[in-house]
C-alpha atoms as a PDB file:
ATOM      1  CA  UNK A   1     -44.832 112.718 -58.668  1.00  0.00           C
ATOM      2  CA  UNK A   2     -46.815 113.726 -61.524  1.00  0.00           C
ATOM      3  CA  UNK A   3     -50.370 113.147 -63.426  1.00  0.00           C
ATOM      4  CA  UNK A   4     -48.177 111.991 -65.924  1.00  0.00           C
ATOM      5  CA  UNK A   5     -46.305 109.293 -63.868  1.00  0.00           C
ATOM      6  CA  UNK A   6     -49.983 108.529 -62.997  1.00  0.00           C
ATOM      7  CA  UNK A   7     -51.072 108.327 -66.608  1.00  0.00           C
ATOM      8  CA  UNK A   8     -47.688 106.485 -67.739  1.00  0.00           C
ATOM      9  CA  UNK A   9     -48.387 103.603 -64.597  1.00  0.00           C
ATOM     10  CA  UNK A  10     -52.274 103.256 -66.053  1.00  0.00           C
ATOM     11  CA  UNK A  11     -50.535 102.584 -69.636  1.00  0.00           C
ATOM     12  CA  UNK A  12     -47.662 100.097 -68.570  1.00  0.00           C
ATOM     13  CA  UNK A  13     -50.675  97.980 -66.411  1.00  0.00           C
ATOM     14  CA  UNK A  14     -52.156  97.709 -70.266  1.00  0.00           C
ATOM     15  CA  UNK A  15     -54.825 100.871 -69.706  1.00  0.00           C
ATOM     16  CA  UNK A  16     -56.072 103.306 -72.116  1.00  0.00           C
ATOM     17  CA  UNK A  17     -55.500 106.508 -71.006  1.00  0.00           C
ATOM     18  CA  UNK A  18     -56.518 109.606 -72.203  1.00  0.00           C
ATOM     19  CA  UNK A  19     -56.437 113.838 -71.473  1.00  0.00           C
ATOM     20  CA  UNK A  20     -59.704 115.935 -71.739  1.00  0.00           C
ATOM     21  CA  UNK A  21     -61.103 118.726 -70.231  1.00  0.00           C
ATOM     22  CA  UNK A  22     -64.114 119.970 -68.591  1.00  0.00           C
ATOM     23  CA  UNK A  23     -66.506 122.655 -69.944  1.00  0.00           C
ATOM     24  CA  UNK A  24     -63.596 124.880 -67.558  1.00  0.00           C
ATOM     25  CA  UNK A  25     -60.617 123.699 -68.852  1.00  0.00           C
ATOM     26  CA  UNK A  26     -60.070 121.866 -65.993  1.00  0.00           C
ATOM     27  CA  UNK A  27     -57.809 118.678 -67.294  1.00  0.00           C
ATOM     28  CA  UNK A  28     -58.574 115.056 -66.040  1.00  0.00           C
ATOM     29  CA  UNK A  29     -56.679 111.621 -66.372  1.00  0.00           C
ATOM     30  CA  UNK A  30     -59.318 109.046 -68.366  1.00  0.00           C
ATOM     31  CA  UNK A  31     -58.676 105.250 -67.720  1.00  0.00           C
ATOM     32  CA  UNK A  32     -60.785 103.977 -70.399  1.00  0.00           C
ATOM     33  CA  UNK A  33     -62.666 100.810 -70.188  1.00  0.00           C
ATOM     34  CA  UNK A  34     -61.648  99.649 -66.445  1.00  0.00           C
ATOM     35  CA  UNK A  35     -63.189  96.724 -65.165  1.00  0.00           C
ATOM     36  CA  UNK A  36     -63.955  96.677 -61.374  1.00  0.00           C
ATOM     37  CA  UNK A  37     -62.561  94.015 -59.864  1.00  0.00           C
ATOM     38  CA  UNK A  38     -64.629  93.122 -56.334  1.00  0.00           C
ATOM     39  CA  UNK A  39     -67.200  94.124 -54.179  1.00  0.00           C
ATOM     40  CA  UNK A  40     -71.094  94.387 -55.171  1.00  0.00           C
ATOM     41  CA  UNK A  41     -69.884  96.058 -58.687  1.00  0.00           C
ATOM     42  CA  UNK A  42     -67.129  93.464 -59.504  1.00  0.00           C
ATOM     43  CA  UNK A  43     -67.359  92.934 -63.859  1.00  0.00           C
ATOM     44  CA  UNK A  44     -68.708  96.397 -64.592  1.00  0.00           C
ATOM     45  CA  UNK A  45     -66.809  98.224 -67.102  1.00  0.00           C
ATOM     46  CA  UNK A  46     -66.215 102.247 -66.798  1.00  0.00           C
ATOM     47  CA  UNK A  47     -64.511 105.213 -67.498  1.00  0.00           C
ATOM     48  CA  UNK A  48     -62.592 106.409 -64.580  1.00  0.00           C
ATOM     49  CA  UNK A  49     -61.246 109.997 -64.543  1.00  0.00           C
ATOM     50  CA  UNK A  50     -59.234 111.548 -62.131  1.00  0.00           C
ATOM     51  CA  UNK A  51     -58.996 115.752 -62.117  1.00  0.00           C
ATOM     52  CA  UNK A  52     -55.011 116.394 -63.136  1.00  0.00           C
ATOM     53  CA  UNK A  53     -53.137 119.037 -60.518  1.00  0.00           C
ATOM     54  CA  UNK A  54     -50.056 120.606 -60.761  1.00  0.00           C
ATOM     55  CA  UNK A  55     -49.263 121.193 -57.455  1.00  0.00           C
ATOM     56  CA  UNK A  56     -45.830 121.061 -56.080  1.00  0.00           C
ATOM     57  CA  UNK A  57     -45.879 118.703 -53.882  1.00  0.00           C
ATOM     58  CA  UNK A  58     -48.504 116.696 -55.938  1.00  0.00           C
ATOM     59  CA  UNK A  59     -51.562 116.397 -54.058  1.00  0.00           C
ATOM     60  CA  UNK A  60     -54.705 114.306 -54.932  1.00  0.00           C
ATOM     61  CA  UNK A  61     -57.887 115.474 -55.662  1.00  0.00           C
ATOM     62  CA  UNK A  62     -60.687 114.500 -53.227  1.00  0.00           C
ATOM     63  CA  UNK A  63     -62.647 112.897 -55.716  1.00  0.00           C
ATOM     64  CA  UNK A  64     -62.989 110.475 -58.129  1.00  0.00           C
ATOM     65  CA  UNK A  65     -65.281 110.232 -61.751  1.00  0.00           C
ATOM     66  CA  UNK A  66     -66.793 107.678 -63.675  1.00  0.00           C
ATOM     67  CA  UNK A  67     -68.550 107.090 -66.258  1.00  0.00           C
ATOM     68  CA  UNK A  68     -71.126 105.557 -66.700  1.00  0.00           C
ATOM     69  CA  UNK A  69     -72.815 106.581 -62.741  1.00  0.00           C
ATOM     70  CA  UNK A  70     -72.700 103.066 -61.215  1.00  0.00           C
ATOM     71  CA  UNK A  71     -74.725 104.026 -58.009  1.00  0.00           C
ATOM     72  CA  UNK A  72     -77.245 105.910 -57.477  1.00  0.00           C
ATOM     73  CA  UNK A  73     -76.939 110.076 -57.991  1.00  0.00           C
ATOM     74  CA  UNK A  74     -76.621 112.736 -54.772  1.00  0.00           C
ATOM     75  CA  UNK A  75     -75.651 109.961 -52.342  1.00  0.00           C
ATOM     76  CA  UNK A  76     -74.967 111.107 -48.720  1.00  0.00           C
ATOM     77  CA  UNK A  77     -72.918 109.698 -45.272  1.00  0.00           C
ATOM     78  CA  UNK A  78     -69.780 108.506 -45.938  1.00  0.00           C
ATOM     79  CA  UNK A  79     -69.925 108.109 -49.753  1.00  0.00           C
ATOM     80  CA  UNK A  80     -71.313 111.077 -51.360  1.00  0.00           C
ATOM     81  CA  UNK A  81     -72.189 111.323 -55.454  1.00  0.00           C
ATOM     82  CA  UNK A  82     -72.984 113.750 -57.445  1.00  0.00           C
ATOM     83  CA  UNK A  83     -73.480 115.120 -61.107  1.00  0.00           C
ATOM     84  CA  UNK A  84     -69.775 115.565 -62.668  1.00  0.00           C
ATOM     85  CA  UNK A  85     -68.292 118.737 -64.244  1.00  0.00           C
ATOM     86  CA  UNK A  86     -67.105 116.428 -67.178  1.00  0.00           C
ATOM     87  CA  UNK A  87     -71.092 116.211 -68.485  1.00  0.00           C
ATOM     88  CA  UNK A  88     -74.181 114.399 -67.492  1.00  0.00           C
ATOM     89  CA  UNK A  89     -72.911 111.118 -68.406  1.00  0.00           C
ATOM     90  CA  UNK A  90     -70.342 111.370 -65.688  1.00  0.00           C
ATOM     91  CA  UNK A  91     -70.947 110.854 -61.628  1.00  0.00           C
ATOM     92  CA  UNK A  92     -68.555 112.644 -58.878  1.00  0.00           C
ATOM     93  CA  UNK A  93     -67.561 110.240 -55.997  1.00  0.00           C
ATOM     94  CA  UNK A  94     -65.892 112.868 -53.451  1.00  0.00           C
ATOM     95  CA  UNK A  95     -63.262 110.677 -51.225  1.00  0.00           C
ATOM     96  CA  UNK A  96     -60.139 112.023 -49.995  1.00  0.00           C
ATOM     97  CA  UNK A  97     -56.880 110.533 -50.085  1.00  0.00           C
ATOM     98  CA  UNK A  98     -55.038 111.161 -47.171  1.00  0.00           C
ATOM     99  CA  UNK A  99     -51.181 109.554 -48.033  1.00  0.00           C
ATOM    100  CA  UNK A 100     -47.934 110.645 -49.473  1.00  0.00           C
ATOM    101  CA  UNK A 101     -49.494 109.754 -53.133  1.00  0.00           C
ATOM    102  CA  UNK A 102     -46.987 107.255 -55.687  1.00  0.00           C
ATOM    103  CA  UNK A 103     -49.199 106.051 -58.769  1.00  0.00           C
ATOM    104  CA  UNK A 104     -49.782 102.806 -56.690  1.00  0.00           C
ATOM    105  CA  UNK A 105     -51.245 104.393 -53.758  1.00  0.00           C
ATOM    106  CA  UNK A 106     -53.491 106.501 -56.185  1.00  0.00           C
ATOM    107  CA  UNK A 107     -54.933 103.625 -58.298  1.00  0.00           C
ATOM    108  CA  UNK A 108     -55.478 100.836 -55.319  1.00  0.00           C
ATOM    109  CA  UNK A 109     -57.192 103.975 -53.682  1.00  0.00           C
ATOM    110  CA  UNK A 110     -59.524 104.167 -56.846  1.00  0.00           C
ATOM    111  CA  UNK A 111     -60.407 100.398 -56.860  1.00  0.00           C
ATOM    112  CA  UNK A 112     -60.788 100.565 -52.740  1.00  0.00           C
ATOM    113  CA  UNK A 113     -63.915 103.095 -53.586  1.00  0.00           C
ATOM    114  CA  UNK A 114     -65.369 101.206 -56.322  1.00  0.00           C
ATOM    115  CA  UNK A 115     -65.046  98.054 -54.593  1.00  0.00           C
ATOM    116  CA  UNK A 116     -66.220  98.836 -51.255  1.00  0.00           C
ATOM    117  CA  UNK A 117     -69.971  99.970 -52.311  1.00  0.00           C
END
């Protein structure tokens, strides 16, 4: 597996997805305009980014981004937040993913943080 068999599953479930980079050069994955299906955020609308690796085997980043921050900033205990290297409009959500990743696994991961607030 791939970012880009990540990026190619977001686009054939009908997502926008786009490439950018960090003030680094550090590449993410950008699902544009995802609405959040369940859970105490269910209906809003964000950005979700997800940092690109090339790692052989792939392996997931421990974290997630979104835009715009939908809780609040510098959360602690099990879900922590912070500021985002991809600007200030952008909040880090730092959860690992701990299975043999397929673009499935990775996006019902992504929803399973947003929706369990």
């Amino acid at each position: 597996m791939t970012a880009d068999d990540l990026d190619a599953y977001l686009r054939a479930l009908g997502m926008t997805v786009d490439v950018v980079a960090d003030a680094s050069g550090n590449t993410y994955s950008v699902a544009r305009e995802v609405e959040i299906p369940n859970g105490s955020l269910a209906g809003r609308i964000c950005d979700i980014a997800i940092q690109r690796l090339a790692a052989t085997p792939y392996t997931v980043p421990a974290a997630i981004h979104t835009r715009p921050a939908l809780v609040p900033m510098d959360m602690r205990g099990p879900l922590k937040t912070q500021a985002s290297n991809l600007g200030d409009d952008w909040q880090y959500w730092s959860r690992r993913f701990d299975r043999a990743p397929t673009p499935q696994r990775i996006w019902a991961h992504v929803l399973s943080v947003l929706t369990e607030v």
